[in-house]
Protein backbone atom coordinates (compact mmCIF):
# COMPACT_ATOMS: atom_id res chain seq x y z
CA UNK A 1 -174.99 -23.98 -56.02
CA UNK A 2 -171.47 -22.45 -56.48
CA UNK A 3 -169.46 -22.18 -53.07
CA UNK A 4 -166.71 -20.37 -52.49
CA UNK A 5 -163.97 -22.94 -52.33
CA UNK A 6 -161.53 -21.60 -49.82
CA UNK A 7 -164.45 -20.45 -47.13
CA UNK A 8 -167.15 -23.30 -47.88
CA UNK A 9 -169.75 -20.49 -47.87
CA UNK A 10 -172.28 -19.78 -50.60
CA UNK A 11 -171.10 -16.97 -53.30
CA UNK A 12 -172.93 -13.53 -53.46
CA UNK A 13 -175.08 -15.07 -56.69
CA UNK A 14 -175.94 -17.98 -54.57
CA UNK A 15 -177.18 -16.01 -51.56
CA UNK A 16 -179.49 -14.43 -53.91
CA UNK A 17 -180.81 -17.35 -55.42
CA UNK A 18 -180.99 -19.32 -51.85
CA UNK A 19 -183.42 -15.64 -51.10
CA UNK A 20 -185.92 -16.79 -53.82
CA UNK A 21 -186.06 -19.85 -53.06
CA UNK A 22 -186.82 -19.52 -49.65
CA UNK A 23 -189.45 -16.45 -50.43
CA UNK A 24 -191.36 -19.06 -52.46
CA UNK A 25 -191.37 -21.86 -50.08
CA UNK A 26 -192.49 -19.20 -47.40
CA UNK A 27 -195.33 -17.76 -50.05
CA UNK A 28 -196.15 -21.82 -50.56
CA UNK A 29 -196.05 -22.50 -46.73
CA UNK A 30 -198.67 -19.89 -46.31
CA UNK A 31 -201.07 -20.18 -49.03
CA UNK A 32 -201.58 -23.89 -47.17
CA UNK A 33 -201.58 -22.49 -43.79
CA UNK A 34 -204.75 -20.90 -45.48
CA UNK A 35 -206.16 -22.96 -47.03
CA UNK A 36 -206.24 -25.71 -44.12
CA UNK A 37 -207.34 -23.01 -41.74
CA UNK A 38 -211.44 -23.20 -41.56
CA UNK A 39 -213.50 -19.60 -41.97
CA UNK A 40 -213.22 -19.27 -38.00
CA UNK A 41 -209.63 -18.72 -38.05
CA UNK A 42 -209.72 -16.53 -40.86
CA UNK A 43 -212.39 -14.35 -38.84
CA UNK A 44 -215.53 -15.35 -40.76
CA UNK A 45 -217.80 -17.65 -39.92
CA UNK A 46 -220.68 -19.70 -41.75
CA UNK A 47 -224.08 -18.08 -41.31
CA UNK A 48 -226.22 -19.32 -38.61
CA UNK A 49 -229.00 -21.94 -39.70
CA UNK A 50 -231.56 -20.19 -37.30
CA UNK A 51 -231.92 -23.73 -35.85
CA UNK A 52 -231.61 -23.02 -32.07
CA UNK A 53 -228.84 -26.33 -30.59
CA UNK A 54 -230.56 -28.76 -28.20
CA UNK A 55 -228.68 -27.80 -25.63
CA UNK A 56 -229.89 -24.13 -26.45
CA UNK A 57 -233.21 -25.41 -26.32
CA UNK A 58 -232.89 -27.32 -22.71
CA UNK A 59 -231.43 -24.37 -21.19
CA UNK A 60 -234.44 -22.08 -22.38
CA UNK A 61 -237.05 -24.51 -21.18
CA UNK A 62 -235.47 -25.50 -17.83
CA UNK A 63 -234.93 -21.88 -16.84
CA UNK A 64 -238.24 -20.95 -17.85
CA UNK A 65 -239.55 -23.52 -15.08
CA UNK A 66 -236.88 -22.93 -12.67
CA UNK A 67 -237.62 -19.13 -13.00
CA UNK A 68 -241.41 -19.34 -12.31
CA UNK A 69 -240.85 -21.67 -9.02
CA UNK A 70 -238.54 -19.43 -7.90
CA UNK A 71 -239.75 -16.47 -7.95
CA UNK A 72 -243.51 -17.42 -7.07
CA UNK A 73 -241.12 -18.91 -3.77
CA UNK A 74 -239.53 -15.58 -3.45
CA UNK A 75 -242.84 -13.83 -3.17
CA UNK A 76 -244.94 -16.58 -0.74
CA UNK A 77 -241.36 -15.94 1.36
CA UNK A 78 -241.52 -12.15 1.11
CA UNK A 79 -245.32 -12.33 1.98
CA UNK A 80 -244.99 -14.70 5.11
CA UNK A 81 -242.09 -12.29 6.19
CA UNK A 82 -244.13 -9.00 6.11
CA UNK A 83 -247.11 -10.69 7.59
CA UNK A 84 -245.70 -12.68 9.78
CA UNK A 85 -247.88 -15.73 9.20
CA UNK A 86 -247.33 -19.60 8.63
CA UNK A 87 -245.40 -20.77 5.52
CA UNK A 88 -248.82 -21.12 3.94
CA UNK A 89 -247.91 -18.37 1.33
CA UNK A 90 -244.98 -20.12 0.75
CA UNK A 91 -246.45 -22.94 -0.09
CA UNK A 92 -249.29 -21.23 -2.19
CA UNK A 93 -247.09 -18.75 -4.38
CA UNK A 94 -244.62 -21.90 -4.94
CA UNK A 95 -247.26 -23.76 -5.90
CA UNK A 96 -248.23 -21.19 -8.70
CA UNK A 97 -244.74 -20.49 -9.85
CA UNK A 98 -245.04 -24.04 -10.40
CA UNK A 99 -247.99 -23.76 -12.69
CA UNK A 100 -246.63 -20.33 -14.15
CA UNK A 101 -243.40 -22.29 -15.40
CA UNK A 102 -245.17 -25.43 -16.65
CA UNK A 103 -247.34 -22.80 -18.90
CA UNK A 104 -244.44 -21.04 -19.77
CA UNK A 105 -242.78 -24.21 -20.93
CA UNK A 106 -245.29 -25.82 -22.71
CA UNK A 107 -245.56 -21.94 -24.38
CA UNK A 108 -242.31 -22.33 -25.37
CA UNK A 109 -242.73 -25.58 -27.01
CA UNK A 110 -245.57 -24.72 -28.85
CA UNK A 111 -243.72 -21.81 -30.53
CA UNK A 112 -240.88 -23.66 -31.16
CA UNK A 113 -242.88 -26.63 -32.65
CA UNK A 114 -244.77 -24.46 -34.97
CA UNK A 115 -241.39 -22.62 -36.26
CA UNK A 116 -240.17 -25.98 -37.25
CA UNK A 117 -243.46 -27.08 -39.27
CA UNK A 118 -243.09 -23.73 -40.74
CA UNK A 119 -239.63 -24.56 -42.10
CA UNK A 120 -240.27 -27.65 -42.68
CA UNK A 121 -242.90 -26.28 -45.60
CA UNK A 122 -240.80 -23.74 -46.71
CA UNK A 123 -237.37 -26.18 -47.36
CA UNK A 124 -235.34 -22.68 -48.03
CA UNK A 125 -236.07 -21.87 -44.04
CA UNK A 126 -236.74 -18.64 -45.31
């Protein structure tokens, strides 16, 4: 690079050249940016394997159960109230929420265990 000699500053010809270089660093620094940037930054992502996670999965199944206890307790409550009897419906609705989230979980299982034998067949998952 040429400088001007009196000033110690870069001639008009040099700015220029200093410009280009500095435009193709900037194009280089990007074009890695990109390139180490995964699809999620970029604002795709991969397609979903249709494989629910297993923490998916223990979410579903314990709220399924959780759901039916509860609510068969919300009704025996509710039922006790307007009656105004004993606990014993209480104790009888929970008692079939219970058995109304065990079915639904072992319903939920069985669904899930047969979509996995399916793909296991079918290697594509299609």
């Amino acid at each position: 690079m040429k400088r001007n000699e009196e000033a110690g500053t870069p001639t008009d010809g040099d700015k220029a050249a200093q410009k280009r270089e500095l435009d193709l660093l900037e194009r280089r620094i990007m074009a890695a940016r990109d390139a180490y940037r995964g699809p999620e930054v970029k604002g795709t992502r991969p397609a979903p394997t249709g494989k629910p996670s297993d923490m998916g999965v223990a979410m579903r199944l314990s709220s399924e159960l959780v759901a039916g206890v509860l609510l068969g307790a919300g009704i025996g409550w509710f039922l006790d109230w307007l009656f105004g009897t004993l606990p014993i419906f209480l104790v009888v609705f929970t008692g079939l929420g219970t058995v109304a989230g065990v079915k639904n979980v072992l319903r939920a299982t069985q669904a899930m265990n047969a979509t996995a034998a399916e793909q296991k067949k079918d290697p594509s998952g299609r």
